[in-house]
N, C-alpha and C. Protein backbone atom coordinates (compact mmCIF):
# COMPACT_ATOMS: atom_id res chain seq x y z
N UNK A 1 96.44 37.56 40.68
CA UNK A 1 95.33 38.28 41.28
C UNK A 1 95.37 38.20 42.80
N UNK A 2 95.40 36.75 43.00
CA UNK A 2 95.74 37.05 44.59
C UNK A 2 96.70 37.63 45.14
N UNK A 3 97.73 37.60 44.61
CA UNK A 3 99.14 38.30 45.04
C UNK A 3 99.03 40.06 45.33
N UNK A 4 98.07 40.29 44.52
CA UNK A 4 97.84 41.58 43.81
C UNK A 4 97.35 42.06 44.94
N UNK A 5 95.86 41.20 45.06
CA UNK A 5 95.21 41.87 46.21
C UNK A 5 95.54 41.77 47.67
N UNK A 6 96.33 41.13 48.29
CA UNK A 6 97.56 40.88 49.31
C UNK A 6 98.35 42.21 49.61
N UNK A 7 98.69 42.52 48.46
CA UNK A 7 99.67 43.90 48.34
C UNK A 7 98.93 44.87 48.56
N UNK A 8 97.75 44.84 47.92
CA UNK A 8 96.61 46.13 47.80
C UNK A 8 96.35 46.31 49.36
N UNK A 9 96.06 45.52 50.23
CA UNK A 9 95.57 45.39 51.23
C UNK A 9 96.63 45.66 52.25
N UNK A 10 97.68 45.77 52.04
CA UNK A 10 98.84 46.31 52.92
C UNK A 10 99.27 47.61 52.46
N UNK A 11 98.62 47.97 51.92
CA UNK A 11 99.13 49.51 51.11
C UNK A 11 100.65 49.87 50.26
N UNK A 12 100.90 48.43 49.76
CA UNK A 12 101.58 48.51 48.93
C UNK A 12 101.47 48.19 47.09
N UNK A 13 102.07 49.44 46.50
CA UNK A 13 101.54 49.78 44.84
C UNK A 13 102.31 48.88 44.68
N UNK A 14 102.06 48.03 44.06
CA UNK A 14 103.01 47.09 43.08
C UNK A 14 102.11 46.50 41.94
N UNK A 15 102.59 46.75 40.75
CA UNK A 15 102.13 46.03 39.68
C UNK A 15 102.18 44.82 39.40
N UNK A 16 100.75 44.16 38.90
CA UNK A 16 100.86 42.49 38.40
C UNK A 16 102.21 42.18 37.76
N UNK A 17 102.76 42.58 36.79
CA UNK A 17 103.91 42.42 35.92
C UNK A 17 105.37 42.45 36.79
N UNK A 18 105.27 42.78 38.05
CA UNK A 18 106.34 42.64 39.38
C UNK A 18 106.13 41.57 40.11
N UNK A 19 105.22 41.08 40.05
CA UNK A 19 105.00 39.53 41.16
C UNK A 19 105.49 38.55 40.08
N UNK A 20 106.52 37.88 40.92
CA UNK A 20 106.93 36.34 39.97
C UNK A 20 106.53 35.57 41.67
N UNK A 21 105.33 34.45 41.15
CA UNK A 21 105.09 33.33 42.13
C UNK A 21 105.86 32.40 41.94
N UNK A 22 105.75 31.10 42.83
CA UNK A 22 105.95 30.01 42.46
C UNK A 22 104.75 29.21 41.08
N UNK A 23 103.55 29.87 41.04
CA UNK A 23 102.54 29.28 40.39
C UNK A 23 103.21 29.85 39.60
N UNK A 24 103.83 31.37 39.24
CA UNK A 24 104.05 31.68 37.98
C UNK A 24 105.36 31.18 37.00
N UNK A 25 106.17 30.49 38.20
CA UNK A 25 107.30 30.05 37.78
C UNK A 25 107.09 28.76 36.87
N UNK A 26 106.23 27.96 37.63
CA UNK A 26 105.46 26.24 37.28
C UNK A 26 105.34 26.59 35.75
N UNK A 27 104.16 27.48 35.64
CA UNK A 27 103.88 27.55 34.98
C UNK A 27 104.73 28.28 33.36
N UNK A 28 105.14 29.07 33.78
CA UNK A 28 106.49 29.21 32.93
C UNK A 28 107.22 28.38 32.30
N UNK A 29 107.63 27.17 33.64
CA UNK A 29 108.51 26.15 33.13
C UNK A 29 107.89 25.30 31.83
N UNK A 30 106.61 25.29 32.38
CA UNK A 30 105.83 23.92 31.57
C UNK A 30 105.63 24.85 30.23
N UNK A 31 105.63 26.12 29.86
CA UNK A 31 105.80 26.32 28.44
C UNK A 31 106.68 26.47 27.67
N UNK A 32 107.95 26.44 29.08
CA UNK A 32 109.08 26.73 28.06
C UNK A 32 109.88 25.29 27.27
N UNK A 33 109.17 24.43 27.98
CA UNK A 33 109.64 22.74 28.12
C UNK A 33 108.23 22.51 26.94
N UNK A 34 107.40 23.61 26.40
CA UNK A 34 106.36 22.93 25.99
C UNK A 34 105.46 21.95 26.17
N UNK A 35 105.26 21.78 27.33
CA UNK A 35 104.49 20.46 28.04
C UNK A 35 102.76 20.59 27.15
N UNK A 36 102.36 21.46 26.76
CA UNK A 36 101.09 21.63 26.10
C UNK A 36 100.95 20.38 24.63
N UNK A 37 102.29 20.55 23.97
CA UNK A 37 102.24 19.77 23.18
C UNK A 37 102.08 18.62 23.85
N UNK A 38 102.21 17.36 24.58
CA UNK A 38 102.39 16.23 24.92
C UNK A 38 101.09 15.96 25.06
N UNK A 39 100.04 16.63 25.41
CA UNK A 39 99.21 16.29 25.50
C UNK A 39 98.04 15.76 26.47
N UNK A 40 99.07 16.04 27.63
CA UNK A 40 98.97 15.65 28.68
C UNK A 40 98.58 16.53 29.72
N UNK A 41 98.44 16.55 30.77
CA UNK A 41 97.75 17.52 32.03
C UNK A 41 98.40 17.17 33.28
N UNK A 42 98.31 18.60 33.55
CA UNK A 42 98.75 18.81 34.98
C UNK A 42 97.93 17.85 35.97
N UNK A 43 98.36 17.80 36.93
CA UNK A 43 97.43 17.34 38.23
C UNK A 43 98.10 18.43 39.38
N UNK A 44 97.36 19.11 39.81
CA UNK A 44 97.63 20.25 40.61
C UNK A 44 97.42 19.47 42.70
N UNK A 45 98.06 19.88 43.14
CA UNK A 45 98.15 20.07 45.04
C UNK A 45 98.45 21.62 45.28
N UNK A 46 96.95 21.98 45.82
CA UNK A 46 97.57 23.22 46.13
C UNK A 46 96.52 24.10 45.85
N UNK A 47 96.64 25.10 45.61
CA UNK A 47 95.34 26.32 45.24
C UNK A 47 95.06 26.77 43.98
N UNK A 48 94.25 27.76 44.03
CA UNK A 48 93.71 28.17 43.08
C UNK A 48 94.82 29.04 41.81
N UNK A 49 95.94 30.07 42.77
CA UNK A 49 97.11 30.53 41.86
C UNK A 49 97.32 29.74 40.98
N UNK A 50 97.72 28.46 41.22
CA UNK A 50 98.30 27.49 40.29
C UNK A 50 97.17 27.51 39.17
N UNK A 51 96.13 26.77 39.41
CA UNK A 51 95.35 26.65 38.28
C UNK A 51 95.01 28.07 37.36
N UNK A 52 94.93 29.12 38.02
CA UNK A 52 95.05 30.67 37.15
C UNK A 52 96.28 30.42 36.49
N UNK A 53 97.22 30.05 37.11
CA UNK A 53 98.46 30.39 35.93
C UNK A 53 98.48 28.95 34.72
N UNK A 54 97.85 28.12 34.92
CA UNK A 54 97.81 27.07 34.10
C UNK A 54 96.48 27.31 33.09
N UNK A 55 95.34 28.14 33.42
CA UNK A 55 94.21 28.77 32.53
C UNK A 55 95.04 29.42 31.59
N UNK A 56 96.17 30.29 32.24
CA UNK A 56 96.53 31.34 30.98
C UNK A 56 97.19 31.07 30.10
N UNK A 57 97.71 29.87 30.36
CA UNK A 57 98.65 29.10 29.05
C UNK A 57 98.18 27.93 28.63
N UNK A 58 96.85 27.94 29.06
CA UNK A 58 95.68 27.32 28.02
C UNK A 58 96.49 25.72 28.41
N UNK A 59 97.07 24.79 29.13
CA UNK A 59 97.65 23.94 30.02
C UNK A 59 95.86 22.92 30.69
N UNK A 60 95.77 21.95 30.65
CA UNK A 60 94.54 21.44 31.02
C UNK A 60 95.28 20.81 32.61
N UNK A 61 94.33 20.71 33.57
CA UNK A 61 94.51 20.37 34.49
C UNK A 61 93.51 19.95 35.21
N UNK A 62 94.01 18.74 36.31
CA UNK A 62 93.00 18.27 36.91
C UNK A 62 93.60 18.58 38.67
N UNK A 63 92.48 18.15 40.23
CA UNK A 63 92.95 17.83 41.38
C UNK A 63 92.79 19.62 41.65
N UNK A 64 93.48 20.24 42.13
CA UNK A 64 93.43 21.38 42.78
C UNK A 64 91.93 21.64 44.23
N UNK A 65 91.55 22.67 43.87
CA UNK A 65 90.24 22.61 44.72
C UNK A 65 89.54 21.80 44.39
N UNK A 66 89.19 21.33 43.34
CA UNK A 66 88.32 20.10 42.93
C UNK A 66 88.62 19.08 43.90
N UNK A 67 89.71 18.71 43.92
CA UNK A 67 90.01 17.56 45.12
C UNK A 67 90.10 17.69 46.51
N UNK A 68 89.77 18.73 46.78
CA UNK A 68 90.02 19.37 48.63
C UNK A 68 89.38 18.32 49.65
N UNK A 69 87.78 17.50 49.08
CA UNK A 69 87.31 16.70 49.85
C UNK A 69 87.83 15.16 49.74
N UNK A 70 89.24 15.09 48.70
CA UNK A 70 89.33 13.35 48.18
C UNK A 70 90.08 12.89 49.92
N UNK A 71 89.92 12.00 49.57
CA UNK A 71 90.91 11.05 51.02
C UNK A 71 91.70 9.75 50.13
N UNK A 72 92.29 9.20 50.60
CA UNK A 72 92.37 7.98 50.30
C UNK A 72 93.14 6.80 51.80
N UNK A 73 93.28 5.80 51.27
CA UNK A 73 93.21 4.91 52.19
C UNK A 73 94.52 3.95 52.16
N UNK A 74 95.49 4.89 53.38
CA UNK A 74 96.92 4.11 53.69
C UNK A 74 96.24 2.75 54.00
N UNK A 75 97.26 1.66 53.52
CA UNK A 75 97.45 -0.03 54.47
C UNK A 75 98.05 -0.21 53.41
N UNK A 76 98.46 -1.69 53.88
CA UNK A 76 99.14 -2.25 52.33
C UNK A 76 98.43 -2.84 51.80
N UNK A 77 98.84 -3.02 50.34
CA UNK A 77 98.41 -3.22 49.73
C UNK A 77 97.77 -2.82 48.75
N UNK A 78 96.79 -1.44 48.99
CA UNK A 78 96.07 -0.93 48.21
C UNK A 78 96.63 -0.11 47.16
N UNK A 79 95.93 -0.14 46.54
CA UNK A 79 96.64 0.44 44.71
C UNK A 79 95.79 1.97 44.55
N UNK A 80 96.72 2.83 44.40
CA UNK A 80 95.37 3.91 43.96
C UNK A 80 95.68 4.39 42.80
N UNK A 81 94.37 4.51 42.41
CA UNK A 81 93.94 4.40 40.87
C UNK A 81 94.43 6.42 40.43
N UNK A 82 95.15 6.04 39.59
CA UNK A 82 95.25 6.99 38.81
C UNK A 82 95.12 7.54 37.26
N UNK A 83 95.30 8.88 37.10
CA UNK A 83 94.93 9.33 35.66
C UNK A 83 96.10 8.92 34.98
N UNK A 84 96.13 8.01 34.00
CA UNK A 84 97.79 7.68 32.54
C UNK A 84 97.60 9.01 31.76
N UNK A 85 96.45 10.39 31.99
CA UNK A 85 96.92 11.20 31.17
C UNK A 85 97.51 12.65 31.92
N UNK A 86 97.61 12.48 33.17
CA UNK A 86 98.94 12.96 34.05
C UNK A 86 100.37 13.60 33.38
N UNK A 87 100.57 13.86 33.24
CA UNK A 87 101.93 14.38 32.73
C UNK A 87 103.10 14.90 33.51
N UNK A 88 102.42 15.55 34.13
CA UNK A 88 103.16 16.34 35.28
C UNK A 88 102.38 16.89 36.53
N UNK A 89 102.99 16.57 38.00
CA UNK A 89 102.50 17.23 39.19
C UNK A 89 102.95 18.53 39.93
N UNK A 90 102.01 19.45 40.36
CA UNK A 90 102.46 20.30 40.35
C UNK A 90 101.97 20.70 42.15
N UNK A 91 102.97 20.85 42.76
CA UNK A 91 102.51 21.25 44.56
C UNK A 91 102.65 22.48 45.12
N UNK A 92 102.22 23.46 45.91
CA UNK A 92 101.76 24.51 46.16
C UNK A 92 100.89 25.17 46.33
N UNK A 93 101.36 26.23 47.30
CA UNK A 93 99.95 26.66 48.04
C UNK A 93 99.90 28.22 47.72
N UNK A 94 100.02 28.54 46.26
CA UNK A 94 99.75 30.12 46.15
C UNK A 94 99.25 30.51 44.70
């Protein structure tokens, strides 16, 4: 959709079914590897594309815009706490 409307806005016709993203690639991969079965979830860096292409293959995911306000805290020592139901990370900005 965003890709779509990008194009629209430069006055170029191109159909949804002609854009291959990187979100659409991710997402590709992880069904062709079947990652749905495992059971496990994405953790997304990056935008909203990604998580659209992970809605459509029904893929659960966490982090994306949801996380835009997290920080965390370089020094040593510190441990940061993460999700064990993680599966795979996914980075990008489209």
């Amino acid at each position: 959709e965003g890709y779509k409307a990008r194009f629209d806005s430069l006055g170029l016709n191109v159909n949804p079914e002609e854009i291959f993203s990187s979100s659409f690639a991710a997402a590709a991969y992880l069904e062709q590897t079947k990652f749905k079965e495992t059971g496990k979830k994405v953790y997304i860096i990056g935008e909203r594309g990604i998580q659209e292409e992970l809605d459509l293959i029904n893929v659960p995911w966490t982090g994306g815009e949801n996380d835009t306000a997290k920080t965390i805290e370089l020094k040593p020592g510190f441990a940061l706490p993460h999700d064990e139901d993680v599966g795979a990370v996914i980075v990008g900005f489209d």
